[in-house]
C-alpha atoms as a PDB file:
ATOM      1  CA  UNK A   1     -25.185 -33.857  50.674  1.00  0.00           C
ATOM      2  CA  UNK A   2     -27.902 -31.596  49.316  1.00  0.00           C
ATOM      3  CA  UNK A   3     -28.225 -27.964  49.907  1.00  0.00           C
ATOM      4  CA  UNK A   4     -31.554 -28.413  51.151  1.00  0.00           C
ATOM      5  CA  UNK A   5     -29.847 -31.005  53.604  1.00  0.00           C
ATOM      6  CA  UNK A   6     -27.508 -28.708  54.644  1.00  0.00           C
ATOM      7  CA  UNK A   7     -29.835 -25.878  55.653  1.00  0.00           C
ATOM      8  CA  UNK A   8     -31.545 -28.461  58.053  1.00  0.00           C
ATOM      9  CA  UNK A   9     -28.446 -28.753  60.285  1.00  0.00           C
ATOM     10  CA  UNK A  10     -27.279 -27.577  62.834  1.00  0.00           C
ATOM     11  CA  UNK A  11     -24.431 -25.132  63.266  1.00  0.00           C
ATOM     12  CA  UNK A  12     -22.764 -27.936  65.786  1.00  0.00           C
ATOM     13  CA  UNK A  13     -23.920 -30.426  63.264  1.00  0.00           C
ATOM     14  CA  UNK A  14     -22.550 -28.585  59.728  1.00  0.00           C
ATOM     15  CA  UNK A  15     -18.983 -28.090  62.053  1.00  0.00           C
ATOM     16  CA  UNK A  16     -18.556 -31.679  62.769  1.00  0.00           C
ATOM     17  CA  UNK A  17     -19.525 -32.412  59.699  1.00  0.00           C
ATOM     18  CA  UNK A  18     -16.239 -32.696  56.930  1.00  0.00           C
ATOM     19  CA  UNK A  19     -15.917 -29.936  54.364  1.00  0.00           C
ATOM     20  CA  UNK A  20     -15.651 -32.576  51.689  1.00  0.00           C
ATOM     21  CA  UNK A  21     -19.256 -33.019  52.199  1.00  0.00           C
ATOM     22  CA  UNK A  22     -20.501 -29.389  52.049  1.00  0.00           C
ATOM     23  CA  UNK A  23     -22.142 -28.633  49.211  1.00  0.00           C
ATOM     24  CA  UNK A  24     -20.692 -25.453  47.892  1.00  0.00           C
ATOM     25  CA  UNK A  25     -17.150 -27.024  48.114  1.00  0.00           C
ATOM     26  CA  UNK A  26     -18.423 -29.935  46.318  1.00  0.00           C
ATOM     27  CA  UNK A  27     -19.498 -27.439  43.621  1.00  0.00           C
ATOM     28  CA  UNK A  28     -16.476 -25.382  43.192  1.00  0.00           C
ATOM     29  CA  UNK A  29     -14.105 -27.937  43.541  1.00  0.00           C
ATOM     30  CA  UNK A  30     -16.258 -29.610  40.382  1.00  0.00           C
ATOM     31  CA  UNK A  31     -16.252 -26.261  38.415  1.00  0.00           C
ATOM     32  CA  UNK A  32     -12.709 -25.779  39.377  1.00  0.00           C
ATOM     33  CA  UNK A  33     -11.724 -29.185  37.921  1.00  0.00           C
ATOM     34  CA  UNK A  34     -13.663 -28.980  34.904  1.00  0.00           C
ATOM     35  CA  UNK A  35     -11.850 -25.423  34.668  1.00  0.00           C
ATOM     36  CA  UNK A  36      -8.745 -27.039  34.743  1.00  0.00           C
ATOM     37  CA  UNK A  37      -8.867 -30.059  32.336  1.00  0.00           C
ATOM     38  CA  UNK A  38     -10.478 -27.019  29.695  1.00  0.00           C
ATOM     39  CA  UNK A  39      -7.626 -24.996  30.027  1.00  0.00           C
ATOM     40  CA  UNK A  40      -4.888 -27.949  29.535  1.00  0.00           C
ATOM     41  CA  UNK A  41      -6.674 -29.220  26.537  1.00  0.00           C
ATOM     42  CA  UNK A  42      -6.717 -25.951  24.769  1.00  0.00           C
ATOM     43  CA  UNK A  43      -3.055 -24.840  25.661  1.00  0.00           C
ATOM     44  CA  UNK A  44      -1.818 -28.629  24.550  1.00  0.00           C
ATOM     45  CA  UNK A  45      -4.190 -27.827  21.093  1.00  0.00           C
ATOM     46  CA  UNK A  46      -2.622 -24.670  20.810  1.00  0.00           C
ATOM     47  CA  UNK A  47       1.334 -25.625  20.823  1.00  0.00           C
ATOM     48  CA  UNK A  48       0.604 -28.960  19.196  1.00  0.00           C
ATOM     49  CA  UNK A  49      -1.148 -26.998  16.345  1.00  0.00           C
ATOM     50  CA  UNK A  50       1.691 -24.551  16.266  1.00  0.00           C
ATOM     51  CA  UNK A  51       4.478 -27.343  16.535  1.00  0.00           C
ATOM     52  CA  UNK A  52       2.883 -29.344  13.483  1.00  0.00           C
ATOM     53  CA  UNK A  53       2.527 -25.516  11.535  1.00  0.00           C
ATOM     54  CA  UNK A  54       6.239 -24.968  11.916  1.00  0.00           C
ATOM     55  CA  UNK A  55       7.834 -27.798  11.489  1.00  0.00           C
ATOM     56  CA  UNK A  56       6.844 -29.476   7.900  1.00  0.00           C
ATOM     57  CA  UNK A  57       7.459 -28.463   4.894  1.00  0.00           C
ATOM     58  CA  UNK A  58       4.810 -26.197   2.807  1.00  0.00           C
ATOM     59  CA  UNK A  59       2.239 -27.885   0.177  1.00  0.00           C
ATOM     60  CA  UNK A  60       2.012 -27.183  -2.936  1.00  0.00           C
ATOM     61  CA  UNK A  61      -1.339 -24.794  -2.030  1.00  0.00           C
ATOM     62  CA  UNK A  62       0.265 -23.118   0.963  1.00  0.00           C
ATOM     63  CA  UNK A  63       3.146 -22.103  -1.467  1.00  0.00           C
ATOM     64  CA  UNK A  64       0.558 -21.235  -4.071  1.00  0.00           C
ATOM     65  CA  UNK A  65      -1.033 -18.763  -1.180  1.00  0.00           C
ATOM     66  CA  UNK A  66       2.351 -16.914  -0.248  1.00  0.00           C
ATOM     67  CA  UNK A  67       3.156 -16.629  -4.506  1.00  0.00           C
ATOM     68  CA  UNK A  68       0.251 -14.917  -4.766  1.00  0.00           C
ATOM     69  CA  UNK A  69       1.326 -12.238  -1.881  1.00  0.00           C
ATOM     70  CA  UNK A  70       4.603 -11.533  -3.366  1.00  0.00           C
ATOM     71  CA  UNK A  71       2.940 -11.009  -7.119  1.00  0.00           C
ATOM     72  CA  UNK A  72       0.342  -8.815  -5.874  1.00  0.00           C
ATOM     73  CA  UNK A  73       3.403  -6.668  -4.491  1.00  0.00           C
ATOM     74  CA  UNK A  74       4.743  -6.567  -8.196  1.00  0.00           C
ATOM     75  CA  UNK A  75       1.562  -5.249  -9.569  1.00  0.00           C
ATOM     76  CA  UNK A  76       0.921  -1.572 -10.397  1.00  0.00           C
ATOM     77  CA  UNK A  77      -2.748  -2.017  -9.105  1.00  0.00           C
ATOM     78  CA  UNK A  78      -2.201  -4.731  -6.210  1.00  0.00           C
ATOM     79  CA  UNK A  79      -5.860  -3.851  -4.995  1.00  0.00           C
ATOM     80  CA  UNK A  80      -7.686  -5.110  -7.879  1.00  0.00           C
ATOM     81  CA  UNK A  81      -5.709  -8.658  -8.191  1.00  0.00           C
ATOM     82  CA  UNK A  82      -7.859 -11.399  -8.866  1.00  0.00           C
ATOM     83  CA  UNK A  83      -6.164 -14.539  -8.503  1.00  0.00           C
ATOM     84  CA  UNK A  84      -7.897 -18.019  -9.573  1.00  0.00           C
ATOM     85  CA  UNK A  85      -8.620 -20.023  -6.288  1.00  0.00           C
ATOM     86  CA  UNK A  86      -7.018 -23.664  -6.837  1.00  0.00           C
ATOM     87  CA  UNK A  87      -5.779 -23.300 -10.649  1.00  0.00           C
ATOM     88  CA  UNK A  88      -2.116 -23.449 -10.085  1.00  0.00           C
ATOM     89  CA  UNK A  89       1.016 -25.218 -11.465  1.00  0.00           C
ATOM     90  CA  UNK A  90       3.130 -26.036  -8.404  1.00  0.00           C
ATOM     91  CA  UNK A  91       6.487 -27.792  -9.135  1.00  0.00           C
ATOM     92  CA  UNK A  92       8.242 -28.629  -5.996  1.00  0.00           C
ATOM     93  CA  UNK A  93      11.822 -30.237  -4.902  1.00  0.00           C
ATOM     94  CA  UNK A  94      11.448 -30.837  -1.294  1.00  0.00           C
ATOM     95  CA  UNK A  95      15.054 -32.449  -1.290  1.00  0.00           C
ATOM     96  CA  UNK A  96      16.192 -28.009  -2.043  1.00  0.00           C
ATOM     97  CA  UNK A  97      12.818 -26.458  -0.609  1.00  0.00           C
ATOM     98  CA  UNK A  98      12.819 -25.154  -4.046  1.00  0.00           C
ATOM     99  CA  UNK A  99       9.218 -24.195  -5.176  1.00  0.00           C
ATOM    100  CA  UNK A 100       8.205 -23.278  -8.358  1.00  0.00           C
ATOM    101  CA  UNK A 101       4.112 -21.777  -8.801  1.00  0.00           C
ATOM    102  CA  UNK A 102       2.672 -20.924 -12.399  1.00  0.00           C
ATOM    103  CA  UNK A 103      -0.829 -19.397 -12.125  1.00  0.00           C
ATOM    104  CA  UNK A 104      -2.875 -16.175 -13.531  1.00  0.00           C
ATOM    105  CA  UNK A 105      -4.038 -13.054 -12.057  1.00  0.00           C
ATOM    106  CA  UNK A 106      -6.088 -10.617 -13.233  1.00  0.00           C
ATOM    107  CA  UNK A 107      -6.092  -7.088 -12.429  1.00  0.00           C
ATOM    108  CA  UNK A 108      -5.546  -3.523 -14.025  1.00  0.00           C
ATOM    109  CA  UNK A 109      -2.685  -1.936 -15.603  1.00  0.00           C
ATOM    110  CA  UNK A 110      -1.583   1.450 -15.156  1.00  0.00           C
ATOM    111  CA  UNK A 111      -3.481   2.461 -18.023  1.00  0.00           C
ATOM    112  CA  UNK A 112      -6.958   1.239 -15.991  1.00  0.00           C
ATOM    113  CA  UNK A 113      -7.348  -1.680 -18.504  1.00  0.00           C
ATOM    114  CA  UNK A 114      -8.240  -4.985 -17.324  1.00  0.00           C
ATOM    115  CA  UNK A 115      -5.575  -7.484 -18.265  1.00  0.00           C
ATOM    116  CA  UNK A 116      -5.396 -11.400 -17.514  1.00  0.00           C
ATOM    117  CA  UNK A 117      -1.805 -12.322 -16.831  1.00  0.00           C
ATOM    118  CA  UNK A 118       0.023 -15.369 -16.330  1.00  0.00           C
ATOM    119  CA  UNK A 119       2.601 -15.595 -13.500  1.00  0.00           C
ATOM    120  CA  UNK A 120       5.714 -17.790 -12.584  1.00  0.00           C
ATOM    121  CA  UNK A 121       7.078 -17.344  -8.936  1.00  0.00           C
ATOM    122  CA  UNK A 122      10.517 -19.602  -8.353  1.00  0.00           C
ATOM    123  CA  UNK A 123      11.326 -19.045  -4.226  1.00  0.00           C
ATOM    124  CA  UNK A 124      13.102 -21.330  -1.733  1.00  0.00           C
ATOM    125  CA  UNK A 125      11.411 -21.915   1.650  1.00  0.00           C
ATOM    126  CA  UNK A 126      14.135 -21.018   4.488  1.00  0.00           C
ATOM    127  CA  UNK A 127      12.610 -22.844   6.943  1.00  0.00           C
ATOM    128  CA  UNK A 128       9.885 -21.694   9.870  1.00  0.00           C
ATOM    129  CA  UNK A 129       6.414 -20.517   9.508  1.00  0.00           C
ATOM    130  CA  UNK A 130       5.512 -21.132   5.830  1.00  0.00           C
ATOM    131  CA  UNK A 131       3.139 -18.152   6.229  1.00  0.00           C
ATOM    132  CA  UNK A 132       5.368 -15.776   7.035  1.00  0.00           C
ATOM    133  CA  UNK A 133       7.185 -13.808   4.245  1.00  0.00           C
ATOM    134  CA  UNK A 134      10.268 -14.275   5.911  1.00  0.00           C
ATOM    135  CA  UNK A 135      10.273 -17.807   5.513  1.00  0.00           C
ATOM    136  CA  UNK A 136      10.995 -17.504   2.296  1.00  0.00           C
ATOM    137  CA  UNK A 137      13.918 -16.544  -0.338  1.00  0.00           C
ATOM    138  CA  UNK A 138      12.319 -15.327  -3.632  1.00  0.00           C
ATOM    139  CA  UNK A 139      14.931 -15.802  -6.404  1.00  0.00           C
ATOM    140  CA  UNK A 140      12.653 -14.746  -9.364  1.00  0.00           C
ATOM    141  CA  UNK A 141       9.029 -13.056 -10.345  1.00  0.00           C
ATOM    142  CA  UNK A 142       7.938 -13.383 -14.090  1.00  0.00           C
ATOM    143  CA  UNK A 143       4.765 -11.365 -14.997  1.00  0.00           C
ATOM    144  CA  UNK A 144       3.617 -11.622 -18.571  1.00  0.00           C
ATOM    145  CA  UNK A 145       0.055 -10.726 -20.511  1.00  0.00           C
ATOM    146  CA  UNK A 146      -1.868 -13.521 -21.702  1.00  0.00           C
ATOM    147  CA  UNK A 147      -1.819 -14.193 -25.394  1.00  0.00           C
END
């Protein structure tokens, strides 16, 4: 039923008449659906994307992105890092969760000279949220200028 239709009746006619059929209930009861199915889709996206996030093991790029965190804290000048975006040397055992990333930075020494370094992180991934520092064991950082 219309709204238009509904402002025609009667006020013994819109009683009698079912509130299924009155047409701000029809509305609301839409919105309030529509409401509903949104909200379960985006909670199921958001644990879903979380579950997948935490349980896999890290790529080769997303161990490449957390090597470059822990050399920047092992420069003097950590500000003025540049790292290379996809020029990296991963070597990975996923039977240990051993990771090893070879890449170059580079940024200024303590003297303020620009210097292009090359880097080797070796680190173990613990398990959880590869993002998260804690997720990771770092057993050795190699910093060296570039010849």
């Amino acid at each position: 039923m219309k709204y238009s239709e509904w402002q025609l009746l009667s006020k013994d006619e819109r009683k009698t008449i079912g509130w299924h059929r009155h047409p701000h209930i029809k509305t609301a009861t839409l919105f309030s659906i529509t409401f509903i199915i949104v909200l379960i889709a985006v909670i199921f996206g958001i644990s879903k994307n979380s579950t997948v996030h935490l349980n896999r093991k890290p790529t080769g790029q997303e161990a490449f992105n957390m090597a470059r965190g822990i050399v920047k804290d092992h420069l003097k000048q950590p500000s003025t890092a540049l790292f290379p975006d996809r020029d990296f040397k991963p070597l990975i055992d996923t039977a240990t969760n051993s990771y090893q990333i070879q890449s170059t930075v580079k940024a200024l020494n303590a003297t303020g000279k620009t210097i292009n370094s090359v880097w080797v992180v070796d680190m173990n991934y613990t398990g959880g949220d590869w993002s998260e520092k804690t997720s990771w064991q770092v057993k050795s950082v190699s910093i060296s200028p570039e010849n």
